[in-house]
Protein backbone atom coordinates (compact mmCIF):
# COMPACT_ATOMS: atom_id res chain seq x y z
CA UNK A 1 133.38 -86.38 -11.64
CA UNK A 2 135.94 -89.37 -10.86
CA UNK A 3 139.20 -88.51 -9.79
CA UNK A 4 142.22 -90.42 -9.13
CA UNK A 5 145.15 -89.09 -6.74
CA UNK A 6 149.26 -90.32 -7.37
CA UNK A 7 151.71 -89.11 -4.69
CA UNK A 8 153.78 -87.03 -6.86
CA UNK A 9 157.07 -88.08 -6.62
CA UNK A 10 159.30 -88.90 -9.18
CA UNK A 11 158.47 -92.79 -9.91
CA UNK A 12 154.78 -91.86 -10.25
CA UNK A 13 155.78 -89.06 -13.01
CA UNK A 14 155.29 -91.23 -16.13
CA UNK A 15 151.71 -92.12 -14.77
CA UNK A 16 150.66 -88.32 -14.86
CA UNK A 17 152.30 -87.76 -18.12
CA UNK A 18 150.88 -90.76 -20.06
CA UNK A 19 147.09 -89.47 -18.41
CA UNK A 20 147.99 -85.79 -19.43
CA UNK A 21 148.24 -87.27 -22.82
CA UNK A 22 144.29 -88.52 -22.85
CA UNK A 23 142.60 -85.48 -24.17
CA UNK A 24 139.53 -86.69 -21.63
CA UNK A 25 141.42 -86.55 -18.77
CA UNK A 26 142.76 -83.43 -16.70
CA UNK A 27 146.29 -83.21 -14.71
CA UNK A 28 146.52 -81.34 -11.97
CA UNK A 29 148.33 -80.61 -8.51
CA UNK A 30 146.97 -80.66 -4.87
CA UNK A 31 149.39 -80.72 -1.84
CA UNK A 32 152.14 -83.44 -2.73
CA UNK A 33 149.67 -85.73 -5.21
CA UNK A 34 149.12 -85.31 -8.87
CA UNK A 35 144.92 -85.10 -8.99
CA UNK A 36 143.21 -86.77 -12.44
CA UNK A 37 140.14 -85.80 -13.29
CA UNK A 38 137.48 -87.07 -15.90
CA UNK A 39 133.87 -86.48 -16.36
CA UNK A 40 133.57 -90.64 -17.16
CA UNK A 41 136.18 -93.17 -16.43
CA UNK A 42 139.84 -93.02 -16.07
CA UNK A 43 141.96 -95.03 -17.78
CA UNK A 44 145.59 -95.81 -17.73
CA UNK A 45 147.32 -98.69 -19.43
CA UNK A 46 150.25 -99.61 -17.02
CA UNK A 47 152.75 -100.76 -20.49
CA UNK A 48 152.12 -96.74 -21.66
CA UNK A 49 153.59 -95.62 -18.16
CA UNK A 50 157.04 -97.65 -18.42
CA UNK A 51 156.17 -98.42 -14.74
CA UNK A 52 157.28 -101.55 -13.00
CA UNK A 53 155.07 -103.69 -10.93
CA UNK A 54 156.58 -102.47 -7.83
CA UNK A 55 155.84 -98.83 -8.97
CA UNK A 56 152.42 -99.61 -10.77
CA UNK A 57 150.68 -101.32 -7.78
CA UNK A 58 151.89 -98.60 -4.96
CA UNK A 59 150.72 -95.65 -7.42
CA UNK A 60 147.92 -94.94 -6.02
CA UNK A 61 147.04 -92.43 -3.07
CA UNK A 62 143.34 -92.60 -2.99
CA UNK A 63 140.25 -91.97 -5.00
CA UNK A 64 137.15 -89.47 -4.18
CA UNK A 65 134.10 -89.51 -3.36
CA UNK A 66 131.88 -91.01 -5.77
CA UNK A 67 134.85 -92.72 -7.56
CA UNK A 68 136.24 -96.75 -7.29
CA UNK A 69 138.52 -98.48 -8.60
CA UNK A 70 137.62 -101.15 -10.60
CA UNK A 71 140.56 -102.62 -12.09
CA UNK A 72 144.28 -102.12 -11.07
CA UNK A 73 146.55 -104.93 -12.94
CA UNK A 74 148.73 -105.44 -15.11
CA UNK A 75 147.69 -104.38 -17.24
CA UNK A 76 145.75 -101.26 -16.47
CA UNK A 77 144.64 -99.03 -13.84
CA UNK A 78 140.43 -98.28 -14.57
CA UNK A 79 138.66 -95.86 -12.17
CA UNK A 80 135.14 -95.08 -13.02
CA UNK A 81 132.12 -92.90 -11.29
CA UNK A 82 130.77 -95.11 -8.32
């Protein structure tokens, strides 16, 4: 299971919606940070999201176990089972 966690607040928003629109990925809440969730790799292309570069390279909260990150540019954000 790889998971990806976004402080939810409102510039992270269009992050979570563009990965609730990936039928292989599941959108969820814990505490204050959006939680995706995929059985494979998450992917989420940064140009989808609207996000500036500011926005798209402080997105991310933290990862879990057994999860890494292993690309964040640009042009996308690709997390994938360690």
């Amino acid at each position: 299971m790889t998971t990806l966690y976004v402080l939810d607040v409102p510039e992270n928003t269009p992050l979570a919606k563009v990965a609730a629109e990936d039928p292989d990925l599941t959108v969820g809440r814990i505490g204050p940070y959006f939680e995706i969730v995929a059985e494979g790799s998450i992917v989420i292309d940064r140009r989808a999201t609207g996000c500036r570069h500011a926005v798209w390279y402080s997105s991310v909260a933290g990862v879990s176990r057994g999860s890494r990150i292993t690309q964040h540019d640009k042009d996308a954000l690709r997390v994938e089972p360690a």
